[in-house]
C-alpha atoms as a PDB file:
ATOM      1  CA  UNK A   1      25.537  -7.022 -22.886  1.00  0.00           C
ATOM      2  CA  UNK A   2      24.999  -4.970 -19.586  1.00  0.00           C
ATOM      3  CA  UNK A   3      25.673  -6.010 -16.278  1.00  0.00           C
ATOM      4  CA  UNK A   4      22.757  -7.864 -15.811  1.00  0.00           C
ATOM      5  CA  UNK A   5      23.112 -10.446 -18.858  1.00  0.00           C
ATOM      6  CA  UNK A   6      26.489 -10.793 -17.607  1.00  0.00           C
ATOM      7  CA  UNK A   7      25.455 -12.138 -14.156  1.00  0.00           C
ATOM      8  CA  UNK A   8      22.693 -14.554 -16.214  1.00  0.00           C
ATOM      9  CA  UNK A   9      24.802 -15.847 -18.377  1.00  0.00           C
ATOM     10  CA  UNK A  10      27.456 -16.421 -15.587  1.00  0.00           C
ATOM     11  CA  UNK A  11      25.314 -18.001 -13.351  1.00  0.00           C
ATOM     12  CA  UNK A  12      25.839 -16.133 -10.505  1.00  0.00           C
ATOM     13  CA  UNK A  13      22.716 -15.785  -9.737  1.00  0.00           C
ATOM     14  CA  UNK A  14      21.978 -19.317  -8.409  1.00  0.00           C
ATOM     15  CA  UNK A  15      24.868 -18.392  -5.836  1.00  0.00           C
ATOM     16  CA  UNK A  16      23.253 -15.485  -4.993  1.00  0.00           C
ATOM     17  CA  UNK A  17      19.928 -17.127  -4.015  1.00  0.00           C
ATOM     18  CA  UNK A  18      21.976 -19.981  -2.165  1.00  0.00           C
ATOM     19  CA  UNK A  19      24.036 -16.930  -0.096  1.00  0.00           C
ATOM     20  CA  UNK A  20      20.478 -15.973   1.433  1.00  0.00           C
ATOM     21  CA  UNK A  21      20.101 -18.528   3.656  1.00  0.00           C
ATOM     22  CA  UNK A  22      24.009 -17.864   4.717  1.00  0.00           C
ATOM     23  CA  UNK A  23      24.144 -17.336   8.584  1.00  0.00           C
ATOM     24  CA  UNK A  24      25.279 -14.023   9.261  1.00  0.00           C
ATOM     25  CA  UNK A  25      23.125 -11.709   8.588  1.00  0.00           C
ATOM     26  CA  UNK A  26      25.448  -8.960   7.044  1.00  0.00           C
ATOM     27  CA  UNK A  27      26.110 -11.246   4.158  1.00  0.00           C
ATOM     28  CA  UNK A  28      22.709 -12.016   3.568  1.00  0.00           C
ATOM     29  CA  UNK A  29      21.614  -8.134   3.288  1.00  0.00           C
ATOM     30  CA  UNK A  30      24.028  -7.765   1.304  1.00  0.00           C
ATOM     31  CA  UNK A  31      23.290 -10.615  -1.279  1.00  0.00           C
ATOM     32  CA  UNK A  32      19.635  -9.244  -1.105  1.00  0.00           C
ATOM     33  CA  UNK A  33      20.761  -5.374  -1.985  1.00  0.00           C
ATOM     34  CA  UNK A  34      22.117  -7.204  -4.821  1.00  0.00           C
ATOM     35  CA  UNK A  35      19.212  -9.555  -5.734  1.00  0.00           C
ATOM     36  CA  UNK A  36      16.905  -6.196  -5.175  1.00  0.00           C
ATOM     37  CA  UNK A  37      18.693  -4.271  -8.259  1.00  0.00           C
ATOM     38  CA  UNK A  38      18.216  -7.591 -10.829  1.00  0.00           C
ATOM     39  CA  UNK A  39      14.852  -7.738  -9.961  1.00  0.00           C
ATOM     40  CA  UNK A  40      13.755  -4.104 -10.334  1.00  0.00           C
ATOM     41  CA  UNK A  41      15.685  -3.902 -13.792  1.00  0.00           C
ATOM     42  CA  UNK A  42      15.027  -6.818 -15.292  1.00  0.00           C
ATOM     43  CA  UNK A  43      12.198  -8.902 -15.618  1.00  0.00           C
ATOM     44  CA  UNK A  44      13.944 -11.715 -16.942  1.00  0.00           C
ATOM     45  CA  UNK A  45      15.984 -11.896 -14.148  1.00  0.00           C
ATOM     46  CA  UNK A  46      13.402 -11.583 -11.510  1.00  0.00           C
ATOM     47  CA  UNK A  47      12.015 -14.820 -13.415  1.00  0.00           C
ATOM     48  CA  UNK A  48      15.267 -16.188 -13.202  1.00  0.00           C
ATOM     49  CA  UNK A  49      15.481 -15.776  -9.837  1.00  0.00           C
ATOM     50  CA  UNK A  50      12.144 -16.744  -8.864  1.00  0.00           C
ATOM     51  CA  UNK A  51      12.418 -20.118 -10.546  1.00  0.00           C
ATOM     52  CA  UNK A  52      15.290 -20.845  -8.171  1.00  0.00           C
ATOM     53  CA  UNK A  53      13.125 -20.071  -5.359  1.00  0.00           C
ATOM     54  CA  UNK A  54      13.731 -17.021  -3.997  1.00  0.00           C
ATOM     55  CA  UNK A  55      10.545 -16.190  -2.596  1.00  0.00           C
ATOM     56  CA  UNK A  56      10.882 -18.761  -0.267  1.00  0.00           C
ATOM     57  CA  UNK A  57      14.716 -18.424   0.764  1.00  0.00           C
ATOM     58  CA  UNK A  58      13.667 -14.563   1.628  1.00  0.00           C
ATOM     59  CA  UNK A  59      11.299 -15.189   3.580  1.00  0.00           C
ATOM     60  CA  UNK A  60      12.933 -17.662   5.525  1.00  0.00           C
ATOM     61  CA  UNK A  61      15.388 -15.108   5.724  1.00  0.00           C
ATOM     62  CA  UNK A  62      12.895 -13.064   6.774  1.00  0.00           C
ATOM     63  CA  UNK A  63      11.729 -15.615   9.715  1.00  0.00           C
ATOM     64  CA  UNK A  64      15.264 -15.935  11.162  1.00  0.00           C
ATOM     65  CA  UNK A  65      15.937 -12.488  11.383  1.00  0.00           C
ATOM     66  CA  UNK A  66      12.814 -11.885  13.044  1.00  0.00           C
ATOM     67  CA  UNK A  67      11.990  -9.519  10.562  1.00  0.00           C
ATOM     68  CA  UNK A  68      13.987  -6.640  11.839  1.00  0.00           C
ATOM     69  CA  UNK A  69      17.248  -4.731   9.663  1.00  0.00           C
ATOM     70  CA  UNK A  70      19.762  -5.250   8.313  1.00  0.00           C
ATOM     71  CA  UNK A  71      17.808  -8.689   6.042  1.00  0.00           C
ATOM     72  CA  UNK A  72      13.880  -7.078   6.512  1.00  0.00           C
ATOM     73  CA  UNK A  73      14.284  -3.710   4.029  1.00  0.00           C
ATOM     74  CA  UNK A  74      15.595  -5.414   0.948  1.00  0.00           C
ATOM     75  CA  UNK A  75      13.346  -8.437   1.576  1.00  0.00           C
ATOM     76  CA  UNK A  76      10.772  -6.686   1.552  1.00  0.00           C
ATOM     77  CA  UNK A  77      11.787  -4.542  -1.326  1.00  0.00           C
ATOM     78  CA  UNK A  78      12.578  -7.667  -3.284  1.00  0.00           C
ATOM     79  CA  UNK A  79       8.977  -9.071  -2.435  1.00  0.00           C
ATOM     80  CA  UNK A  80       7.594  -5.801  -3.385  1.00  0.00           C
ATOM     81  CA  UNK A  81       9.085  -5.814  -6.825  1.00  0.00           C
ATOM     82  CA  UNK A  82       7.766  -9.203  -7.570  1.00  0.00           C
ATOM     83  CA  UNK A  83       3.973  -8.445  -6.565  1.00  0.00           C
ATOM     84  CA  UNK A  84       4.560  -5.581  -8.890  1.00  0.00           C
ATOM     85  CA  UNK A  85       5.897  -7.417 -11.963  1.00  0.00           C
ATOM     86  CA  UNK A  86       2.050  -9.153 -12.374  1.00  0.00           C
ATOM     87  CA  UNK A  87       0.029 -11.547 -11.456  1.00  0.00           C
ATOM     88  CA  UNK A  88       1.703 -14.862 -11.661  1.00  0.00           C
ATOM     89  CA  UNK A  89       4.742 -13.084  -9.538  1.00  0.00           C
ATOM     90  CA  UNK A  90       2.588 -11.905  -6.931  1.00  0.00           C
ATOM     91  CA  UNK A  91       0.762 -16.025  -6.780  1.00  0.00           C
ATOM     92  CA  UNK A  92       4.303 -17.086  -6.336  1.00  0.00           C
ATOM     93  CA  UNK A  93       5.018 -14.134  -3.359  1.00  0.00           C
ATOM     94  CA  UNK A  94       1.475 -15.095  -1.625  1.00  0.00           C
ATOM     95  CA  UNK A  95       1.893 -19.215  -1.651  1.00  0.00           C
ATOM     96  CA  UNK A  96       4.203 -17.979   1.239  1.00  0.00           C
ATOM     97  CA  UNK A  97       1.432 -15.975   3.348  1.00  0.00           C
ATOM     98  CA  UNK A  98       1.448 -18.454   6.144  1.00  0.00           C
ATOM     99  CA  UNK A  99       4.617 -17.310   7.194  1.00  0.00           C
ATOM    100  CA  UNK A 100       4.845 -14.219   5.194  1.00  0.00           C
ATOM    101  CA  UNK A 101       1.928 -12.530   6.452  1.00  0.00           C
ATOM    102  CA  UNK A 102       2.146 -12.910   9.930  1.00  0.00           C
ATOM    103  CA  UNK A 103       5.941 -11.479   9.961  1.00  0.00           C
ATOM    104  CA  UNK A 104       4.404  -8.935   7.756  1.00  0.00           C
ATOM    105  CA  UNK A 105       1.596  -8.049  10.619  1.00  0.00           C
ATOM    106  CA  UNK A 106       4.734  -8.079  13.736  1.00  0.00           C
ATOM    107  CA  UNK A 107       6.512  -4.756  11.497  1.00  0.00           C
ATOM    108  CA  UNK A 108       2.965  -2.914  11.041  1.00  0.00           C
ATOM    109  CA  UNK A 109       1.905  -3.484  14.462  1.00  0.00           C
ATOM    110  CA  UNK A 110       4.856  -3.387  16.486  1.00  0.00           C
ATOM    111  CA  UNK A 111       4.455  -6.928  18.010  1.00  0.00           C
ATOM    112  CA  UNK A 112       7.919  -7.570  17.471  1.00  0.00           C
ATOM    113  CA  UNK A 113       8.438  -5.726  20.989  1.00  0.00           C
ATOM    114  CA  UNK A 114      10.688  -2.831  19.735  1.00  0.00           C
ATOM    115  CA  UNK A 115       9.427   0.374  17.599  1.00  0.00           C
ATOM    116  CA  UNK A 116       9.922  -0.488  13.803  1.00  0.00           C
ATOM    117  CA  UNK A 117      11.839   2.107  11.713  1.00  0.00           C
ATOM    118  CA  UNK A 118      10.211   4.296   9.768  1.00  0.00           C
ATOM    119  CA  UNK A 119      11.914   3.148   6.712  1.00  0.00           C
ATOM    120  CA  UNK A 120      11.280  -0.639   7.684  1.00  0.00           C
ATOM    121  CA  UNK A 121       7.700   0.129   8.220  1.00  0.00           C
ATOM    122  CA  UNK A 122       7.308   2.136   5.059  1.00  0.00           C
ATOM    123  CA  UNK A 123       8.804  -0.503   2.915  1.00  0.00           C
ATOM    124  CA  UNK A 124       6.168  -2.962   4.757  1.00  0.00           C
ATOM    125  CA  UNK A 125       3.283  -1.186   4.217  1.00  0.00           C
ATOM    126  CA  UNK A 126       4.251  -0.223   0.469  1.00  0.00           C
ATOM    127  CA  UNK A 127       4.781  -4.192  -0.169  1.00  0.00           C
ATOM    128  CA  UNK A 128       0.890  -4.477   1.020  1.00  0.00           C
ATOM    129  CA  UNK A 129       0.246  -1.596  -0.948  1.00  0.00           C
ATOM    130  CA  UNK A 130       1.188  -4.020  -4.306  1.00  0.00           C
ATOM    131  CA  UNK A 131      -0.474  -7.037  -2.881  1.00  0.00           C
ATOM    132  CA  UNK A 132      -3.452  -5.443  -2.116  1.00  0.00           C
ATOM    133  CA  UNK A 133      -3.302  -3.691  -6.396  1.00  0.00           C
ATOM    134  CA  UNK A 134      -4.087  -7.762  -7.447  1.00  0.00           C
ATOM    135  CA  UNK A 135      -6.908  -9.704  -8.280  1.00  0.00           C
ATOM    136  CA  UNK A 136      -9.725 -10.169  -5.993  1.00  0.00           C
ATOM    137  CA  UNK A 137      -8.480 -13.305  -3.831  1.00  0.00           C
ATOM    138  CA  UNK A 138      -4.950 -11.612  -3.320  1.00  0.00           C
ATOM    139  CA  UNK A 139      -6.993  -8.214  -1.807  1.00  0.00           C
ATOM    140  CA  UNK A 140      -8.726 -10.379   0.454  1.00  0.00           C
ATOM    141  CA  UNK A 141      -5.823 -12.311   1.819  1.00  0.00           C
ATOM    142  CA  UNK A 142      -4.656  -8.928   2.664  1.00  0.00           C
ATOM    143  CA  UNK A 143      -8.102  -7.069   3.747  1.00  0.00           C
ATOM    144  CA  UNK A 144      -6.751  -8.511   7.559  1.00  0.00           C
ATOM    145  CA  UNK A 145      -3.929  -5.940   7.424  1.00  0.00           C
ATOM    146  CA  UNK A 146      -6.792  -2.423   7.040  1.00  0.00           C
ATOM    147  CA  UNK A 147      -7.239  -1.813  10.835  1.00  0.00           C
ATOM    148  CA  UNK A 148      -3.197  -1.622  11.040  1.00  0.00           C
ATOM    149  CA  UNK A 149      -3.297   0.256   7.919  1.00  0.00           C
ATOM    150  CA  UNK A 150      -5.802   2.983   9.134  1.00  0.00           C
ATOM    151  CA  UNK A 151      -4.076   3.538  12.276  1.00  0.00           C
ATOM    152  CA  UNK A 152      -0.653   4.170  10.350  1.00  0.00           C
ATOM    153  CA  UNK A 153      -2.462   6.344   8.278  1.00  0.00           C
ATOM    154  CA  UNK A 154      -4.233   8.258  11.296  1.00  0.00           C
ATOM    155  CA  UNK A 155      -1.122   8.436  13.252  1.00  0.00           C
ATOM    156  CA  UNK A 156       2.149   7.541  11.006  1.00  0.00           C
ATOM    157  CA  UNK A 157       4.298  10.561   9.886  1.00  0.00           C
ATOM    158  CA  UNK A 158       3.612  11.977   6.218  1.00  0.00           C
ATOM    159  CA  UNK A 159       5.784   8.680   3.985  1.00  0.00           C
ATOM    160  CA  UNK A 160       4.730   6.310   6.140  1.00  0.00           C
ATOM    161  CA  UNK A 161       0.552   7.962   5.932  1.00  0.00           C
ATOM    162  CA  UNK A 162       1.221   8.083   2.071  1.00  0.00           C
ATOM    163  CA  UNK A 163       2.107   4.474   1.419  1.00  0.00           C
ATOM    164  CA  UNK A 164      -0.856   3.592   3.885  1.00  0.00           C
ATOM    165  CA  UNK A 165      -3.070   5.594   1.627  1.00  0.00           C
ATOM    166  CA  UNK A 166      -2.617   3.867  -1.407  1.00  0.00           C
ATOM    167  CA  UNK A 167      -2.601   0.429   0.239  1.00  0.00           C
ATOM    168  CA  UNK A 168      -6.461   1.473   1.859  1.00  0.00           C
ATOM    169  CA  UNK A 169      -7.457   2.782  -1.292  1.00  0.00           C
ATOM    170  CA  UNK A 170      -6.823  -0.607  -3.169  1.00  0.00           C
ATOM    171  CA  UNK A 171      -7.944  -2.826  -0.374  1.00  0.00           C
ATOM    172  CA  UNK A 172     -11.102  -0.504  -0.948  1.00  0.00           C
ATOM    173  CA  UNK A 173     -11.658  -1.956  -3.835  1.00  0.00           C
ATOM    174  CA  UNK A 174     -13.924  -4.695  -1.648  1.00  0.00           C
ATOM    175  CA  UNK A 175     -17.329  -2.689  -0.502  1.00  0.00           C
ATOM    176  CA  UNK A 176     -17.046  -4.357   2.918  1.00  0.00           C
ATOM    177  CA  UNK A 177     -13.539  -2.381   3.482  1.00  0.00           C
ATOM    178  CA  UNK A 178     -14.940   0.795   2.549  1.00  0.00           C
ATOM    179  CA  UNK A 179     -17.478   0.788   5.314  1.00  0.00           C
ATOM    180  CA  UNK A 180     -14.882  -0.986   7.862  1.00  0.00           C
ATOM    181  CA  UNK A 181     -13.122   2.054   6.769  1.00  0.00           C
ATOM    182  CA  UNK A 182     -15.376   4.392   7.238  1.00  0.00           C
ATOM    183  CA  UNK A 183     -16.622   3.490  10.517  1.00  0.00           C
ATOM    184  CA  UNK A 184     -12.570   3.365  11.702  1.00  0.00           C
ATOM    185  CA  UNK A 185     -11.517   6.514  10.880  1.00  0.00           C
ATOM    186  CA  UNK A 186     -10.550   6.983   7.200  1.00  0.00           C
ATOM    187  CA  UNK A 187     -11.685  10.331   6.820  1.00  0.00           C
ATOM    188  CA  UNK A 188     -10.060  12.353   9.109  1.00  0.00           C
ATOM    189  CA  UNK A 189      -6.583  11.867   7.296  1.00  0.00           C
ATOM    190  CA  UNK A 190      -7.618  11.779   3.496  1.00  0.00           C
ATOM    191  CA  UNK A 191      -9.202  15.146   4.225  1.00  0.00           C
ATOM    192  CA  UNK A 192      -6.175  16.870   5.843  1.00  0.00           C
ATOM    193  CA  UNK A 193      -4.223  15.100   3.042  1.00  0.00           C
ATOM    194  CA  UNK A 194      -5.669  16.782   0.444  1.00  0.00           C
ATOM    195  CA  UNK A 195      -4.301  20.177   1.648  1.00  0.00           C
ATOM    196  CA  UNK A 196      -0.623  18.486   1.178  1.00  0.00           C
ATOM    197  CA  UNK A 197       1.188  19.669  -1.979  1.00  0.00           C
ATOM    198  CA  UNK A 198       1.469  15.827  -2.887  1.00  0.00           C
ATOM    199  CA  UNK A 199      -0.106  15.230  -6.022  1.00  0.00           C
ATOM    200  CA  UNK A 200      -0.106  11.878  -6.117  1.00  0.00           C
ATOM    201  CA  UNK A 201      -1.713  12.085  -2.169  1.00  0.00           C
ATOM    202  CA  UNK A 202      -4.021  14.829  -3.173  1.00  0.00           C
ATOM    203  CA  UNK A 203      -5.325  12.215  -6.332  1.00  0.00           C
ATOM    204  CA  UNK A 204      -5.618   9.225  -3.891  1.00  0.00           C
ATOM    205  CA  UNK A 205      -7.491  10.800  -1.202  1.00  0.00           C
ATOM    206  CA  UNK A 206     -10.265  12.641  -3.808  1.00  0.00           C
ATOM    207  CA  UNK A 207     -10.026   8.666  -4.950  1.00  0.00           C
ATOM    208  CA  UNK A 208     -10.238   7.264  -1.429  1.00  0.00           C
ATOM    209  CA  UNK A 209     -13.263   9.582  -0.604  1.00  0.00           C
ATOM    210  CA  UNK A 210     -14.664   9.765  -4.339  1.00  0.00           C
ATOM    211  CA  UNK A 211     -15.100   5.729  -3.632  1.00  0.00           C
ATOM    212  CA  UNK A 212     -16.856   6.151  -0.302  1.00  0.00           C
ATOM    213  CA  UNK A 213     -19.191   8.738  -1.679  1.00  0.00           C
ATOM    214  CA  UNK A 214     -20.129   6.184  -4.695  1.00  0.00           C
ATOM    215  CA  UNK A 215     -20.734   3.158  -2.465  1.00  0.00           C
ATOM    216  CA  UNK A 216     -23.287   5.022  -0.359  1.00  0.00           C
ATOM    217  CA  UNK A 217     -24.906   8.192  -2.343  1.00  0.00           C
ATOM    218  CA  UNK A 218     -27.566   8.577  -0.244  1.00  0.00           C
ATOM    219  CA  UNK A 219     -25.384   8.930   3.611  1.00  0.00           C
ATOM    220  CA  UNK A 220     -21.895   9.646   2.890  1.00  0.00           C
ATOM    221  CA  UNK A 221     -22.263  12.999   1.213  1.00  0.00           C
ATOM    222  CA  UNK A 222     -23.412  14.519   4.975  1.00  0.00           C
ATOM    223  CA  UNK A 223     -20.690  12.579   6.419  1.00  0.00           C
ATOM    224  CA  UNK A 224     -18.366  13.523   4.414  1.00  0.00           C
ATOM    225  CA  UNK A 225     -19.616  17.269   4.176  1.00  0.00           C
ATOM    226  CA  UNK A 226     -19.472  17.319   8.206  1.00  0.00           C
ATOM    227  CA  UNK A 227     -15.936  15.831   8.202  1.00  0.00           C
ATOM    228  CA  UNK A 228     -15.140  18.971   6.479  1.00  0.00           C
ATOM    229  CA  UNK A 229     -14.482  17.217   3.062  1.00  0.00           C
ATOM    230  CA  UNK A 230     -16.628  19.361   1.082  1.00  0.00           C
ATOM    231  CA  UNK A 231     -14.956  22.729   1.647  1.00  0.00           C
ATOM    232  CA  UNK A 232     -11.430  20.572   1.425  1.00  0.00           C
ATOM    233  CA  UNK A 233     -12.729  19.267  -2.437  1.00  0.00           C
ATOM    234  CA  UNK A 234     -14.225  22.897  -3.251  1.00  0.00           C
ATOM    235  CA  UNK A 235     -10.656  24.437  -2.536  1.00  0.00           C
ATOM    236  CA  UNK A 236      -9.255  22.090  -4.956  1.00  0.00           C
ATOM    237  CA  UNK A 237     -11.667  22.341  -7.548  1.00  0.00           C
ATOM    238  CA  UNK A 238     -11.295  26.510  -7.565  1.00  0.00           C
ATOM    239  CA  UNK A 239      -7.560  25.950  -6.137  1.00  0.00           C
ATOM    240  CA  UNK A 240      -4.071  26.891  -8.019  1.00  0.00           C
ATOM    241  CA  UNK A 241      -3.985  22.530  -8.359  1.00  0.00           C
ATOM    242  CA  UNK A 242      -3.218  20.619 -11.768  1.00  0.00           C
ATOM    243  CA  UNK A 243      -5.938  19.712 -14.593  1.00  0.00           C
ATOM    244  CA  UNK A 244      -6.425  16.045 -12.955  1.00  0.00           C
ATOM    245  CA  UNK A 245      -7.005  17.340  -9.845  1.00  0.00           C
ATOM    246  CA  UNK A 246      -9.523  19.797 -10.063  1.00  0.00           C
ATOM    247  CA  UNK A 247     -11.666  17.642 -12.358  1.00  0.00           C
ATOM    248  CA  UNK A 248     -12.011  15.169 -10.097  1.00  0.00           C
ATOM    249  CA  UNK A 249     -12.972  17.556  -7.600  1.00  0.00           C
ATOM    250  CA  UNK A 250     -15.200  19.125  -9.720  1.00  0.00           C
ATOM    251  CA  UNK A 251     -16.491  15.612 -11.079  1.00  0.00           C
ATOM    252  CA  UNK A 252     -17.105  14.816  -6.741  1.00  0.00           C
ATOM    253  CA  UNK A 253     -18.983  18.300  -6.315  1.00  0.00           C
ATOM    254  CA  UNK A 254     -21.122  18.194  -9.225  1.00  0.00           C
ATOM    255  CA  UNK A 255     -22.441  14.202  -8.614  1.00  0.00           C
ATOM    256  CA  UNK A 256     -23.005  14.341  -4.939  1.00  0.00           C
ATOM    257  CA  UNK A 257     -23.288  18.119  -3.785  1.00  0.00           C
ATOM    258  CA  UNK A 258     -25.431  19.155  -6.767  1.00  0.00           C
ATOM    259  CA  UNK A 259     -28.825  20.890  -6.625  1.00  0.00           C
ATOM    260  CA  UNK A 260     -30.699  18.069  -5.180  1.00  0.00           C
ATOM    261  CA  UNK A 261     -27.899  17.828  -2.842  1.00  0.00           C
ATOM    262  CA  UNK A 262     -29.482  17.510   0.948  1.00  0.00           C
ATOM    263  CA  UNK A 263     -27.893  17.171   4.208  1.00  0.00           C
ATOM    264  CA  UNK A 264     -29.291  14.197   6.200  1.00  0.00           C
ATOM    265  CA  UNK A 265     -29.292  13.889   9.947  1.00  0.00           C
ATOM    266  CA  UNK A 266     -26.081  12.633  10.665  1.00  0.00           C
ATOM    267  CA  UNK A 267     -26.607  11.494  14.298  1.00  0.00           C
ATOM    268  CA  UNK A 268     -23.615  10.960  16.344  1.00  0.00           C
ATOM    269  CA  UNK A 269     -20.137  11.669  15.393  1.00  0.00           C
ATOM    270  CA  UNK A 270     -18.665   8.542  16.760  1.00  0.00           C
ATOM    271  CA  UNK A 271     -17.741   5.593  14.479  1.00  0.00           C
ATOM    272  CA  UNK A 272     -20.867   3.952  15.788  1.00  0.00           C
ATOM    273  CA  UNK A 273     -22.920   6.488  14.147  1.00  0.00           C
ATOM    274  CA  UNK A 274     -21.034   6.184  11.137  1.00  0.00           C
ATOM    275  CA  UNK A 275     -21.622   2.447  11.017  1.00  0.00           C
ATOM    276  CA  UNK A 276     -25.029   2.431  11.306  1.00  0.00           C
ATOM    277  CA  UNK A 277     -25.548   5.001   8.682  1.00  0.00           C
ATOM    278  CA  UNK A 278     -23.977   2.898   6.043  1.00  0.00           C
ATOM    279  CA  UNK A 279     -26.867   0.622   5.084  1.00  0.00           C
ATOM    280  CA  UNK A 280     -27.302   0.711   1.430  1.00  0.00           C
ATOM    281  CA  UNK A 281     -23.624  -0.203   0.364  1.00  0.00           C
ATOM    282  CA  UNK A 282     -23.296  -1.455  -2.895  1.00  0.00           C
ATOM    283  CA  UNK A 283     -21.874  -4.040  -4.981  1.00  0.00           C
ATOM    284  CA  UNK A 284     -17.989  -3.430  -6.424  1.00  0.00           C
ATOM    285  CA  UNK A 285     -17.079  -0.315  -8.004  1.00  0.00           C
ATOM    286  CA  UNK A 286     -14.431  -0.340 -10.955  1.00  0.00           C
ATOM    287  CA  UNK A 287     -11.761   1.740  -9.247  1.00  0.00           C
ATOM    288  CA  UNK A 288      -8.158   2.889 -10.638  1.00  0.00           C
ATOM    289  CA  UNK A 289      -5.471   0.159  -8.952  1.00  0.00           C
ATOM    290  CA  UNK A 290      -3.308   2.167  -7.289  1.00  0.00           C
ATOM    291  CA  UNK A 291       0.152   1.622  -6.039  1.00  0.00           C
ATOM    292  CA  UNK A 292       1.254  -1.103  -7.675  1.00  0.00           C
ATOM    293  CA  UNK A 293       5.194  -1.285  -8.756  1.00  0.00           C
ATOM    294  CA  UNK A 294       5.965   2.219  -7.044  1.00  0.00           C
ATOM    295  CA  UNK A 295       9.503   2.548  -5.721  1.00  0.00           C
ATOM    296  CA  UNK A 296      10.824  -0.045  -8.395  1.00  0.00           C
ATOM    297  CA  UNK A 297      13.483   2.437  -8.749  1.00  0.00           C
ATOM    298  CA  UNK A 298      14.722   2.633  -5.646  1.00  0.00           C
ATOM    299  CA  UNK A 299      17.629   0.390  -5.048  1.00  0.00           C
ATOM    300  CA  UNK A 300      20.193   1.524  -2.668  1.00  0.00           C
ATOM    301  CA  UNK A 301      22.094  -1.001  -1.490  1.00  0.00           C
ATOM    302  CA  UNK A 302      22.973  -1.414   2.081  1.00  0.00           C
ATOM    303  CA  UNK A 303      26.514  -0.100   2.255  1.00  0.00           C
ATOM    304  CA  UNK A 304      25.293   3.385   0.466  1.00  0.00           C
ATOM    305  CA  UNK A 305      22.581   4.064   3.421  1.00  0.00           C
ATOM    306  CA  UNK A 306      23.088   5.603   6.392  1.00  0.00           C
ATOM    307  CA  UNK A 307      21.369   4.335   8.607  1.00  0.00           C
END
């Protein structure tokens, strides 16, 4: 059998889980670069593995290292996985959000007194990205985490902006987070994003906008028209861009900026103003998940980075 069976039917994988709570750190990134590559290949050992209680050794680990490298990355990566694998995973992950969350919130928000790493924030905020792809009661556990996630995504350089993206775009899911989002600033970047050459960035950003548009016909057309969205989403639609792309594009121009298409006074530019414009938000939208289980590939362990 492959490698994997082997360590099941050896049992090494109860050691494994015990070697996480180990005191030097070293050992216990290791034993997680280890636990990350069973869990993204193998469902049955991520079950395994879970069962022995892994969720809440890591993030123990987590706690004592104050989430910071070498134990944070492949914690988090190992958390990630599981929210990805479904529903009853990601339960399991989020029965820890007391303690989870909070050392969670200290990465994305630089509490923790030193400047994350861009790699360590990146796998943080794709780990909320999965959480936030779940049912309705996981998004809202996480809907705490969008002003941290708009400010990455305003600010953050170009991986770290494009795992915020798809984290906002499922927490957007809830109408109440697409007019928090609105009024803070979500614009700006999905606009400027879709003259990337990302496709999957491109996709989420018509998405993230296509969403805001649909929750509030009647305002967000002018404010997203004076953001300078709708020459961004014309370029695409007549652009040198793939099928999916410019159909959505199209499918944005042709319900919102049609022939009865117009402008409405838009007032101030401030947030305020875009606040106070949003007053006939509707109920949930069905919206493609996005995010979820991205990255389950990537499993370098510690000793192959260079960091």
């Amino acid at each position: 059998g492959s490698a994997i069976d082997q360590c099941l039917q050896s049992n090494l994988h109860p050691v494994l889980v015990q070697f996480l709570s180990y005191e030097d750190e070293s050992v216990v990134a290791e034993v997680a670069w280890v636990l990350v590559f069973l869990v993204a290949r193998s469902d049955e050992a991520a079950a395994a593995i879970v069962t022995l209680g892994v969720v809440p050794a890591l993030v123990t680990a987590l706690h004592k290292s104050n989430a910071t490298n070498p134990v944070a990355t492949p914690a988090l990566r190992i958390i990630g996985n599981l929210v990805s694998i479904g529903e009853s995973f990601a339960t399991t992950v989020l029965e820890q959000s007391t303690l989870l969350l909070p050392l969670m919130k200290r990465i994305v928000d630089g509490s923790g007194g030193t400047a994350t790493p861009r790699g360590l924030l990146k796998e943080a905020v794709w780990t909320m990205s999965n959480m936030a792809a779940g049912p309705v009661h996981h998004r809202t556990m996480m809907a705490n985490f969008l002003p941290d996630l708009l400010t990455l995504l305003n600010t953050g350089k170009f991986d770290v902006q494009r795992e915020a993206l798809f984290a906002v775009r499922n927490l957007m899911s809830d109408p109440a987070c697409v007019a928090f989002a609105l009024g803070n600033g979500v614009l700006p970047p999905c606009i400027a994003l879709l003259r990337t050459h990302d496709h999957d960035v491109i996709l989420c950003s018509l998405t993230v906008i296509g969403v805001i548009l649909k929750t509030s016909p009647s305002t967000a057309p002018t404010i997203v028209e004076d953001a300078g969205g709708l020459e961004a989403i014309d370029d695409l639609h007549y652009g040198d861009v793939s099928d999916d792309v410019r159909e959505l594009a199209a499918s944005l121009v042709d319900t919102y900026y049609g022939d009865e298409y117009e402008p409405t006074q838009s007032g101030d530019d401030g947030r305020q103003g875009q606040l106070m414009q949003f007053s006939d938000v509707r109920g949930p939208q069905a919206q493609p998940q996005g995010g979820l289980g991205r990255g389950r590939d990537i499993n370098r362990p510690a000793w192959m980075t260079s960091s």
